[in-house]
C-alpha atoms as a PDB file:
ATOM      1  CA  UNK A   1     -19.847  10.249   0.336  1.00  0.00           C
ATOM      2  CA  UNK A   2     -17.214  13.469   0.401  1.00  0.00           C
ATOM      3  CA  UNK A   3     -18.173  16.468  -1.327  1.00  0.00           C
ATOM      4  CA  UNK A   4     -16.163  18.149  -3.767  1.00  0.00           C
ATOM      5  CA  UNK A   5     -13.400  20.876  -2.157  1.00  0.00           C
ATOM      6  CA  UNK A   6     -13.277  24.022  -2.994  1.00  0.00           C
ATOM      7  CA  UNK A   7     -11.121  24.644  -5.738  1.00  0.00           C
ATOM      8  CA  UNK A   8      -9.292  27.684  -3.504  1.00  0.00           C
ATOM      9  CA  UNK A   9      -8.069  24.529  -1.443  1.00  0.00           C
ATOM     10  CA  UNK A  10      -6.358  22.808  -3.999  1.00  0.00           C
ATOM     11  CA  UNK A  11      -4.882  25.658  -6.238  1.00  0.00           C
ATOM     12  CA  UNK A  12      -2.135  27.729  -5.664  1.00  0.00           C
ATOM     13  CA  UNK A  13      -2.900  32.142  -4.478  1.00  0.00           C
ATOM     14  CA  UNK A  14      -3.055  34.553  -7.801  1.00  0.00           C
ATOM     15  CA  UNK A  15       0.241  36.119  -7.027  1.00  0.00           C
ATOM     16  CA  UNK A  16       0.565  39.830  -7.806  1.00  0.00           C
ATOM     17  CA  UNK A  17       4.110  41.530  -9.306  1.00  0.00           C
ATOM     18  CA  UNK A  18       7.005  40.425  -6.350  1.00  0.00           C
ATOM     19  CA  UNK A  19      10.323  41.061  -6.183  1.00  0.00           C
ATOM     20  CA  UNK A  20      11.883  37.476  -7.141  1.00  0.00           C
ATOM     21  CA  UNK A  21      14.120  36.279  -4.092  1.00  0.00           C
ATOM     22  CA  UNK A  22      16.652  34.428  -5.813  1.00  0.00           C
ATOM     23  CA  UNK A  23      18.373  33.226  -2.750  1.00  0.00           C
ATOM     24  CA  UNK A  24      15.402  31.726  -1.728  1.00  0.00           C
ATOM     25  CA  UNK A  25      14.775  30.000  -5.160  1.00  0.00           C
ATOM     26  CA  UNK A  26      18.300  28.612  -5.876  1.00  0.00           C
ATOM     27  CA  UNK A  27      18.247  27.034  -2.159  1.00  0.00           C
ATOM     28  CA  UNK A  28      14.413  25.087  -2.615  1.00  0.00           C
ATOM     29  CA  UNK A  29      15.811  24.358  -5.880  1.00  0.00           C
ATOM     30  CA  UNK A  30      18.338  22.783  -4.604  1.00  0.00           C
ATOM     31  CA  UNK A  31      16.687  20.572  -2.585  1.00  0.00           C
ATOM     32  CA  UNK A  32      13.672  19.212  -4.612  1.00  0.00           C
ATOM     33  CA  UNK A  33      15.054  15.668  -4.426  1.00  0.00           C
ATOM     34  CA  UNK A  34      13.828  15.947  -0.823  1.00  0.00           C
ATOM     35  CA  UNK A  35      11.053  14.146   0.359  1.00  0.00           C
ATOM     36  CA  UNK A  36      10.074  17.077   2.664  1.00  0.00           C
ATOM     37  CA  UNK A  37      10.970  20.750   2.894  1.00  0.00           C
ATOM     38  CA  UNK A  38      10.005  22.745   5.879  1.00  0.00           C
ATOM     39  CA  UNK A  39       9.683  26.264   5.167  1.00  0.00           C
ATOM     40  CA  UNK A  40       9.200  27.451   9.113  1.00  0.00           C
ATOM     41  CA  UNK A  41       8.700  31.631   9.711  1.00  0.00           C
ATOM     42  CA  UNK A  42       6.211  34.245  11.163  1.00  0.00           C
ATOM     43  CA  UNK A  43       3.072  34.746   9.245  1.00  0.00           C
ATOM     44  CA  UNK A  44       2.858  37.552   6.910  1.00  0.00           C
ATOM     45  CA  UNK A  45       6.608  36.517   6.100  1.00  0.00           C
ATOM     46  CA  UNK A  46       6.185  35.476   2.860  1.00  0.00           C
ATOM     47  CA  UNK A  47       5.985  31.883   2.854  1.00  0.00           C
ATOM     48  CA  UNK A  48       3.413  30.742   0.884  1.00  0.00           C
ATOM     49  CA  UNK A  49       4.134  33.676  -1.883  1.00  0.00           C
ATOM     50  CA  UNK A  50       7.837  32.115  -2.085  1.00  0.00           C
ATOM     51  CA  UNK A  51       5.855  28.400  -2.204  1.00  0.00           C
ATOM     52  CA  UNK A  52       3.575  29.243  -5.572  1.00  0.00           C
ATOM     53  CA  UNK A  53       5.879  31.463  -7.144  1.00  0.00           C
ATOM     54  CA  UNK A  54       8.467  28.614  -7.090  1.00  0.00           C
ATOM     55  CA  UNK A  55       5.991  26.168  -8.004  1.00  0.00           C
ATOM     56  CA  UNK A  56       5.208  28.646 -11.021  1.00  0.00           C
ATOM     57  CA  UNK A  57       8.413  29.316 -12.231  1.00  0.00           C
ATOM     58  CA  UNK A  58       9.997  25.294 -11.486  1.00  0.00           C
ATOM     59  CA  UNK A  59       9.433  22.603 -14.080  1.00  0.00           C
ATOM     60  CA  UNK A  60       8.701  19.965 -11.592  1.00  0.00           C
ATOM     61  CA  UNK A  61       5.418  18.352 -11.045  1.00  0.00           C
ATOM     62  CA  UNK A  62       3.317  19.960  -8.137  1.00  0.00           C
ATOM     63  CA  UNK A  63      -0.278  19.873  -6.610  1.00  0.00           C
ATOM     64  CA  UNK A  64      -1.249  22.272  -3.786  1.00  0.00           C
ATOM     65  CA  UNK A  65      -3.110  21.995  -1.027  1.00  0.00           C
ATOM     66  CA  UNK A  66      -3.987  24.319   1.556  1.00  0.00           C
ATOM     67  CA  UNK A  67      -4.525  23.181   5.019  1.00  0.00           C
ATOM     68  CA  UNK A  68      -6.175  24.208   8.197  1.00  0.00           C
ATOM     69  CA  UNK A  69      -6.836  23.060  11.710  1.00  0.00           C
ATOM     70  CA  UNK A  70     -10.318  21.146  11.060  1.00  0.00           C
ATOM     71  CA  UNK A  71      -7.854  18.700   7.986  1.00  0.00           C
ATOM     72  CA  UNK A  72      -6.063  17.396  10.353  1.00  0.00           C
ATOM     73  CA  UNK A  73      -8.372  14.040  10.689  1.00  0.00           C
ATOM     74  CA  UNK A  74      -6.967  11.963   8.659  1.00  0.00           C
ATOM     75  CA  UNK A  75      -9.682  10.333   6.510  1.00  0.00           C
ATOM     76  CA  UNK A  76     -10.589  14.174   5.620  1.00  0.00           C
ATOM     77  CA  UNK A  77      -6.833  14.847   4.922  1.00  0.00           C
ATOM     78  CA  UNK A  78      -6.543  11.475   2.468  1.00  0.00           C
ATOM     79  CA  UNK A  79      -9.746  12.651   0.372  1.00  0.00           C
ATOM     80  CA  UNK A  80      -8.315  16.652   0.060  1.00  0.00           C
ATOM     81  CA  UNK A  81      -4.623  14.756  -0.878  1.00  0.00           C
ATOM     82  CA  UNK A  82      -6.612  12.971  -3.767  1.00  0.00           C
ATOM     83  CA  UNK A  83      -8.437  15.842  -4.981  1.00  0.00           C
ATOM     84  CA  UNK A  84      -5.442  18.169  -5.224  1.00  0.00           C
ATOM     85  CA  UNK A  85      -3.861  15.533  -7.459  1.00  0.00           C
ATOM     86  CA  UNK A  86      -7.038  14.701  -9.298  1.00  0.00           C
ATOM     87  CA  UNK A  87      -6.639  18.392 -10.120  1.00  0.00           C
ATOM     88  CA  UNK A  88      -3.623  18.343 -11.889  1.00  0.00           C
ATOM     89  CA  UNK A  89      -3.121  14.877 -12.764  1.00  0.00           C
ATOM     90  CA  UNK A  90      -6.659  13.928 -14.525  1.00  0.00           C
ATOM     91  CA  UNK A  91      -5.444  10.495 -15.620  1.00  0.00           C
ATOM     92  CA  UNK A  92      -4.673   9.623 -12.855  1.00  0.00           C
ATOM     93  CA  UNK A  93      -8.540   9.738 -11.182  1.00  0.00           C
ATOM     94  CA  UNK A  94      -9.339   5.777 -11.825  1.00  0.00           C
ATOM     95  CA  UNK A  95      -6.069   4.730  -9.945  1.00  0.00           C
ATOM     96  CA  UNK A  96      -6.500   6.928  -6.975  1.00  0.00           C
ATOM     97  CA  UNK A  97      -9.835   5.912  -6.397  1.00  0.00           C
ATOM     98  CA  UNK A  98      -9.080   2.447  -6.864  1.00  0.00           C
ATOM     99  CA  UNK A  99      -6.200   3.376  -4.175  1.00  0.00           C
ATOM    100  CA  UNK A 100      -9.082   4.959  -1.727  1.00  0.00           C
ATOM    101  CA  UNK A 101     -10.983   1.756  -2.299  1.00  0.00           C
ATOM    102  CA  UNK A 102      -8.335  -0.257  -1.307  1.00  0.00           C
ATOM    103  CA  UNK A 103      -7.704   0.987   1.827  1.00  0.00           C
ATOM    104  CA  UNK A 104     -11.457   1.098   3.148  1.00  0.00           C
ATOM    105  CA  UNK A 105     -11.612  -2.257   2.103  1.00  0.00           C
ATOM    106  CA  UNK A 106      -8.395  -3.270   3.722  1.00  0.00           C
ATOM    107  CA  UNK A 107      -9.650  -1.333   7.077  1.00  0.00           C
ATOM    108  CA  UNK A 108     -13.537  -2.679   7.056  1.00  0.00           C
ATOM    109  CA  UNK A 109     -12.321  -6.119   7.083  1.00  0.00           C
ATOM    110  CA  UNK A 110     -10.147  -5.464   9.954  1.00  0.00           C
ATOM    111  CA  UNK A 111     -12.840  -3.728  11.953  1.00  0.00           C
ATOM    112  CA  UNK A 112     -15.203  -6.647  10.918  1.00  0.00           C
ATOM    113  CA  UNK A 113     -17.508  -4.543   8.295  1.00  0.00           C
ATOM    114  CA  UNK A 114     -17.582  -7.241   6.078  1.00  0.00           C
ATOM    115  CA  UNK A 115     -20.941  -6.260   4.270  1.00  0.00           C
ATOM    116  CA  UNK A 116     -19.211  -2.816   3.984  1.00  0.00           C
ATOM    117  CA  UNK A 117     -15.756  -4.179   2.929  1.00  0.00           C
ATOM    118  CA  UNK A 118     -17.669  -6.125   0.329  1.00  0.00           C
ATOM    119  CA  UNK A 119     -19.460  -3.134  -1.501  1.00  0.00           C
ATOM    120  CA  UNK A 120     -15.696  -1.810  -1.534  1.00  0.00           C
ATOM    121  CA  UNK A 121     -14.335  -4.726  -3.204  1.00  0.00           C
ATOM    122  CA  UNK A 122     -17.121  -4.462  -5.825  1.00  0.00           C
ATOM    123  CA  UNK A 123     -16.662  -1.000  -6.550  1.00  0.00           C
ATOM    124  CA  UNK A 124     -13.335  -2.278  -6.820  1.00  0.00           C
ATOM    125  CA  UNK A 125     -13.768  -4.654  -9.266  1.00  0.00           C
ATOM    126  CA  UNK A 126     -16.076  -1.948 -11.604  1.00  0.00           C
ATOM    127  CA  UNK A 127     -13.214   0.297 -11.253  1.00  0.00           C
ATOM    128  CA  UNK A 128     -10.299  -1.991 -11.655  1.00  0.00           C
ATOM    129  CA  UNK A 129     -11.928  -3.018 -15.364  1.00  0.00           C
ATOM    130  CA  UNK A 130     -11.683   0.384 -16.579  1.00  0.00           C
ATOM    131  CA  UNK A 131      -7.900   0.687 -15.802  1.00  0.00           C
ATOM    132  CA  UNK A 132      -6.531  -2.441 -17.376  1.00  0.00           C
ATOM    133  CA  UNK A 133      -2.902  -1.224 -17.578  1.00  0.00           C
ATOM    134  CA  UNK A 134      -2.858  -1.172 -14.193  1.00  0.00           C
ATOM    135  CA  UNK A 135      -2.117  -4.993 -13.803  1.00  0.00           C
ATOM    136  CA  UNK A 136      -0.771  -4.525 -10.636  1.00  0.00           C
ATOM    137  CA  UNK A 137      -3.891  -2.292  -9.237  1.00  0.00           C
ATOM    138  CA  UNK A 138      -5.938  -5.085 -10.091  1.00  0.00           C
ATOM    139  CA  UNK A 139      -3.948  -7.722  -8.376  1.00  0.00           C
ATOM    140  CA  UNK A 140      -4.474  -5.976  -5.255  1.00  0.00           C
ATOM    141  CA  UNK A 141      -8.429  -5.960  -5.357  1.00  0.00           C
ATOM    142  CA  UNK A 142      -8.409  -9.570  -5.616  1.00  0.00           C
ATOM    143  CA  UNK A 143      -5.757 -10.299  -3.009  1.00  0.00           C
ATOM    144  CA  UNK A 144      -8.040  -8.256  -0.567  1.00  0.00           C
ATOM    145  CA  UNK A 145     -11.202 -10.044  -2.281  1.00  0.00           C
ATOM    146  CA  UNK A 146      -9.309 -13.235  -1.572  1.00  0.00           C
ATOM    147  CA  UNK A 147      -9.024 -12.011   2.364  1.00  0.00           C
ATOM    148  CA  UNK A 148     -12.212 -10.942   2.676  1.00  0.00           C
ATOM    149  CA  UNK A 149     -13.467 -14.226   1.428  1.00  0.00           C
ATOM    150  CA  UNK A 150     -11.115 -15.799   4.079  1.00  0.00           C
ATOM    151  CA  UNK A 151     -12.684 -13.783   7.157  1.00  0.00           C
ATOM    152  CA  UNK A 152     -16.072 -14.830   5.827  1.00  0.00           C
ATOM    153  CA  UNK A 153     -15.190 -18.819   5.934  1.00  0.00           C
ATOM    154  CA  UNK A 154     -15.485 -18.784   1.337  1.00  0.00           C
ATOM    155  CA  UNK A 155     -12.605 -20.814   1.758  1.00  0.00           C
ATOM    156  CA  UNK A 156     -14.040 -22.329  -1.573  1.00  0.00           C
ATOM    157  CA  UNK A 157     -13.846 -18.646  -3.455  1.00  0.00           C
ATOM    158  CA  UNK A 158     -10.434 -17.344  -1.579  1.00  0.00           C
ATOM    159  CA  UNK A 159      -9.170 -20.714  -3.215  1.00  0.00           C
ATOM    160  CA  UNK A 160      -9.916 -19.256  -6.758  1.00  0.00           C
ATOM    161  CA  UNK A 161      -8.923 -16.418  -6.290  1.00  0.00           C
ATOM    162  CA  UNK A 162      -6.001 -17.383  -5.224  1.00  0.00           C
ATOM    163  CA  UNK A 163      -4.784 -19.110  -7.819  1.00  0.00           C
ATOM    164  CA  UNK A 164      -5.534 -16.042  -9.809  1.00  0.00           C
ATOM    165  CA  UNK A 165      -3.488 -14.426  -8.029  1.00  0.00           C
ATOM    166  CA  UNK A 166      -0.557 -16.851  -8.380  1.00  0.00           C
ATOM    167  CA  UNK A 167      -1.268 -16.754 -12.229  1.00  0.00           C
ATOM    168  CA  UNK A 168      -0.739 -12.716 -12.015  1.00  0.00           C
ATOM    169  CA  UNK A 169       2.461 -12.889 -10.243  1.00  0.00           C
ATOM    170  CA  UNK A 170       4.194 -15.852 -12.754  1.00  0.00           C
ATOM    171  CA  UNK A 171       2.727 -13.719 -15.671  1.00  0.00           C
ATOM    172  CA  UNK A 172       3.441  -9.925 -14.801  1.00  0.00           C
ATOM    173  CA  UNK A 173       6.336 -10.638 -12.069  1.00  0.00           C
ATOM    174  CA  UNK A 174       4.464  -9.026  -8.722  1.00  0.00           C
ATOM    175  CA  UNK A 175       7.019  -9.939  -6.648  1.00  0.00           C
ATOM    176  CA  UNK A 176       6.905  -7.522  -4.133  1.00  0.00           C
ATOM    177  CA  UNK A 177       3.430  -9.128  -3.559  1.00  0.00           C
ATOM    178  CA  UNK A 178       4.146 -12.680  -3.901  1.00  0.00           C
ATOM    179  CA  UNK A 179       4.614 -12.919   0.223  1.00  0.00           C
ATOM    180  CA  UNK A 180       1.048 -12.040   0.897  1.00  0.00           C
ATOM    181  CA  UNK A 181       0.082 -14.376  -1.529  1.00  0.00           C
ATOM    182  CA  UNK A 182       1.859 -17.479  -0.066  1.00  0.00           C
ATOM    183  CA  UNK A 183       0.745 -16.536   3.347  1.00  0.00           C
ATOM    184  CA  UNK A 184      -2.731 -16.585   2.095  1.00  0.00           C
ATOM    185  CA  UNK A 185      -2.583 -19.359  -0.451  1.00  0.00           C
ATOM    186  CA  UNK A 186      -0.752 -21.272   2.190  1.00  0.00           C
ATOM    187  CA  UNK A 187      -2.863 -21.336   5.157  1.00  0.00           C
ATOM    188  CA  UNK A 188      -6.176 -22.068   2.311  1.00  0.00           C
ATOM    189  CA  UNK A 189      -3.810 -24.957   1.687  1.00  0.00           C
ATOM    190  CA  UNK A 190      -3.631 -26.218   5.464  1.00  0.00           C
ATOM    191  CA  UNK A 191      -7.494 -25.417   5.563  1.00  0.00           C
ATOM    192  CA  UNK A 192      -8.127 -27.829   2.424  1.00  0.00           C
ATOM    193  CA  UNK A 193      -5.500 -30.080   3.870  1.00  0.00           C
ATOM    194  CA  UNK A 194      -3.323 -29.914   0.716  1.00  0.00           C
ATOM    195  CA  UNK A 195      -0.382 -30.602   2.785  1.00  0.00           C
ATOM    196  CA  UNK A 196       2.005 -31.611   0.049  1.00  0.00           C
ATOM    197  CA  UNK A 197       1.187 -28.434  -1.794  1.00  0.00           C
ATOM    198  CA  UNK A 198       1.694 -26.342   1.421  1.00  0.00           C
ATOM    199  CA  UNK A 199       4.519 -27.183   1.768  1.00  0.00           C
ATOM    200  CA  UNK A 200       5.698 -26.611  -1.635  1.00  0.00           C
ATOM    201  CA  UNK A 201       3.846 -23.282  -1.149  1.00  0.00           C
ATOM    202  CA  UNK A 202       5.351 -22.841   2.409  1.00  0.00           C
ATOM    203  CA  UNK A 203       9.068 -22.824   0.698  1.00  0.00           C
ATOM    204  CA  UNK A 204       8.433 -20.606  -1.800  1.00  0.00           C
ATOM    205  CA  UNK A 205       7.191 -18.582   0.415  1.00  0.00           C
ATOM    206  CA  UNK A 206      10.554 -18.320   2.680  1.00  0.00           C
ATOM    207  CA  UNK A 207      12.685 -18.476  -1.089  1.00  0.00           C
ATOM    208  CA  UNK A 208      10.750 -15.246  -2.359  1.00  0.00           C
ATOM    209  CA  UNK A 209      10.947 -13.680   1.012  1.00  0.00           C
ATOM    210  CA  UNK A 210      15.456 -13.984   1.414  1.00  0.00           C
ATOM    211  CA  UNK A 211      15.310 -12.281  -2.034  1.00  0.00           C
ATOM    212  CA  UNK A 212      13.525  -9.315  -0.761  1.00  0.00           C
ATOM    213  CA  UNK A 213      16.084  -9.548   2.000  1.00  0.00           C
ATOM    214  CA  UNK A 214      13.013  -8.981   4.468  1.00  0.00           C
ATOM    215  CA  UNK A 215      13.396 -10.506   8.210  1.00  0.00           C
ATOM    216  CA  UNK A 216       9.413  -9.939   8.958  1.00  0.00           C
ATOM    217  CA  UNK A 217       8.366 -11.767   5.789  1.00  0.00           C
ATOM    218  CA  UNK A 218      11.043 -14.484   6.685  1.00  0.00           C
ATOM    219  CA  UNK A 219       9.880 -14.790  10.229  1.00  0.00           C
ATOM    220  CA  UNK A 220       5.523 -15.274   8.962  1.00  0.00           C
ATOM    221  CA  UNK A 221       6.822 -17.910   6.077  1.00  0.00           C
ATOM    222  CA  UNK A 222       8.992 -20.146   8.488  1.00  0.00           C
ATOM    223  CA  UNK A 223       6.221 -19.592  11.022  1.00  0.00           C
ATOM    224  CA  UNK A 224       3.886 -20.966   8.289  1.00  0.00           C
ATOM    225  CA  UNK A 225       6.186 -23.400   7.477  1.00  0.00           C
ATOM    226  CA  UNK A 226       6.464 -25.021  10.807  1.00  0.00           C
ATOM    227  CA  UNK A 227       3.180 -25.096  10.659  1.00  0.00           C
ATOM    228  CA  UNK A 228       2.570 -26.799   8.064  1.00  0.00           C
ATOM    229  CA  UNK A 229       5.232 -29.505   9.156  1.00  0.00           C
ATOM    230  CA  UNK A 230       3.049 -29.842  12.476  1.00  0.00           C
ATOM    231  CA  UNK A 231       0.105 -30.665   9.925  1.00  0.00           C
ATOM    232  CA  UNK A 232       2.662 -32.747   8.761  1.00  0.00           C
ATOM    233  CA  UNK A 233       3.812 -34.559  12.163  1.00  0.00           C
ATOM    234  CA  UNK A 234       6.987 -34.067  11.185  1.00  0.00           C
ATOM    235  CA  UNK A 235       7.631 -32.838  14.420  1.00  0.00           C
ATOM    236  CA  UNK A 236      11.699 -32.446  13.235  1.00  0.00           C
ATOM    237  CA  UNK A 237      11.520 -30.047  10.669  1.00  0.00           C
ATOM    238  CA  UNK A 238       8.799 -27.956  12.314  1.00  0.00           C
ATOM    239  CA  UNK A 239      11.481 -27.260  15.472  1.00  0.00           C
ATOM    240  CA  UNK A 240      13.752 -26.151  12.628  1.00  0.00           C
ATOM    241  CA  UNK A 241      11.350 -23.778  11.311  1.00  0.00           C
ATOM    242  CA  UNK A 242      10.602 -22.311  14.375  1.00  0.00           C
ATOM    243  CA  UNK A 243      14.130 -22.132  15.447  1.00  0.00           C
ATOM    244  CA  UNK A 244      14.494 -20.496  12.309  1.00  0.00           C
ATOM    245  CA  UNK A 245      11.401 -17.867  12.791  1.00  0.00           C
ATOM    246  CA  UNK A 246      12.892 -16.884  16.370  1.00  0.00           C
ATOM    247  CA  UNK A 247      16.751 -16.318  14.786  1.00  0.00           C
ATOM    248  CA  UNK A 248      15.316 -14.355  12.124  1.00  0.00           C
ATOM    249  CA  UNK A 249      13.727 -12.028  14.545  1.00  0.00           C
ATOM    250  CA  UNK A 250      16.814 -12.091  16.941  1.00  0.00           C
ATOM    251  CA  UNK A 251      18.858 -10.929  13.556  1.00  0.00           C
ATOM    252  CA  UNK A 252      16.064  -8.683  12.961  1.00  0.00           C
ATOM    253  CA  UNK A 253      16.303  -7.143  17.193  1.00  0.00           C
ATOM    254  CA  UNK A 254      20.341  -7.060  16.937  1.00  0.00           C
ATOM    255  CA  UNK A 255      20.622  -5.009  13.520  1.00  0.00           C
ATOM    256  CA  UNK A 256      17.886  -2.507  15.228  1.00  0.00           C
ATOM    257  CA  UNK A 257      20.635  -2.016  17.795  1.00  0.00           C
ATOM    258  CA  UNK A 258      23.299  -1.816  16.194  1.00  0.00           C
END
């Protein structure tokens, strides 16, 4: 369980009466469509005073963090990040927990801590009522509830959810998660041996993933696909999807040169 920072971490120095360095200001101004500004100089040069009084004076949204050498681990970093936007942003608390909760849940099941990952996924799911807007939020806890009933061998419950999940993405359009799902409902498929509906599953899979225009999610859905056409012993069609798999990732290796 973290502890609550100290507020002097996450809000910006009292500034006393400054001359106003317009230079300064007009070139950070500027350059706030950047993702990252580096303001580099020797200490006592006025940095951080330029920082806050730009922040005070510029209408754009800002949360402030300071940093020292024991942050730099990066669970401790992640929890200060959420609590200097908690500070400023206090709708936005639910989400970012929900967000936190995600990715221990996510990292527990790859480490193995499935009891662990579990009590995540139900906090989750407690959490995840109280923000129904957040369709999308939601969809996420039970495609990692769905995995996490997967690496226990609930092939029974990752099927159900599952097809919740499916239902979520023809109802509210997730389609930037409708690969994961097809990889997942797929394989659950194989497992049940539903091969006609893997295979049906298996295409839409490599359909939704040329639309995002995405050579990794191509090359896991024809890998899926083929297969699924081994399951099949249609030993023909599995060679193409394989051929298919190792072109996408030759595509994939000659645009990286190029």
């Amino acid at each position: 369980m973290k502890t609550p920072v100290s507020i002097s971490k996450i809000s910006p120095p009292h500034l006393p009466p400054i001359l106003y360095r317009s230079r300064l200001h007009d070139l950070l101004k500027k350059n706030e469509d950047k993702k990252l500004i580096l303001i580099l100089g020797q200490a006592a040069q006025g940095k951080t005073t330029l920082v806050a009084s730009h922040v005070k004076t510029s209408k754009i949204p800002s949360a402030w963090l300071n940093l020292d050498q024991s942050d730099s681990d990066p669970v401790n970093l992640y929890h200060l990040i959420i609590q200097s936007l908690k500070h400023v942003l206090k709708e936005l608390d639910l989400p970012l927990q929900v967000y936190s909760l995600l990715s221990s849940a996510v990292g527990l099941i790859c480490v193995g801590e499935f009891s662990r990952a579990e009590e995540a996924c139900q906090k989750l799911e407690t959490h995840t009522e109280k923000i129904d807007y957040h369709k999308e939020l939601k969809a996420m806890g039970t495609m990692i509830n769905c995995v996490l009933s997967l690496s226990k061998g609930d092939f029974e419950k990752a099927h159900h959810l599952s097809k919740l999940l499916q239902m979520g993405i023809e109802k509210y359009g997730f389609i930037s998660m409708a690969p994961w799902i097809y990889e997942i409902t797929g394989y659950l498929k194989l497992v049940r041996e539903d091969l006609i509906d893997a295979e049906h599953i298996g295409n839409r899979y490599v359909s939704t993933a040329r639309s995002l225009k995405n050579n990794f999610l191509k090359g896991l859905a024809f890998r899926l696909l083929g297969l699924i056409y081994l399951h099949q012993k249609d030993f023909k069609k599995a060679r193409e999807a394989i051929y298919n798999k190792i072109l996408e990732k030759s595509n994939k290796k000659g645009k990286l040169r190029g």
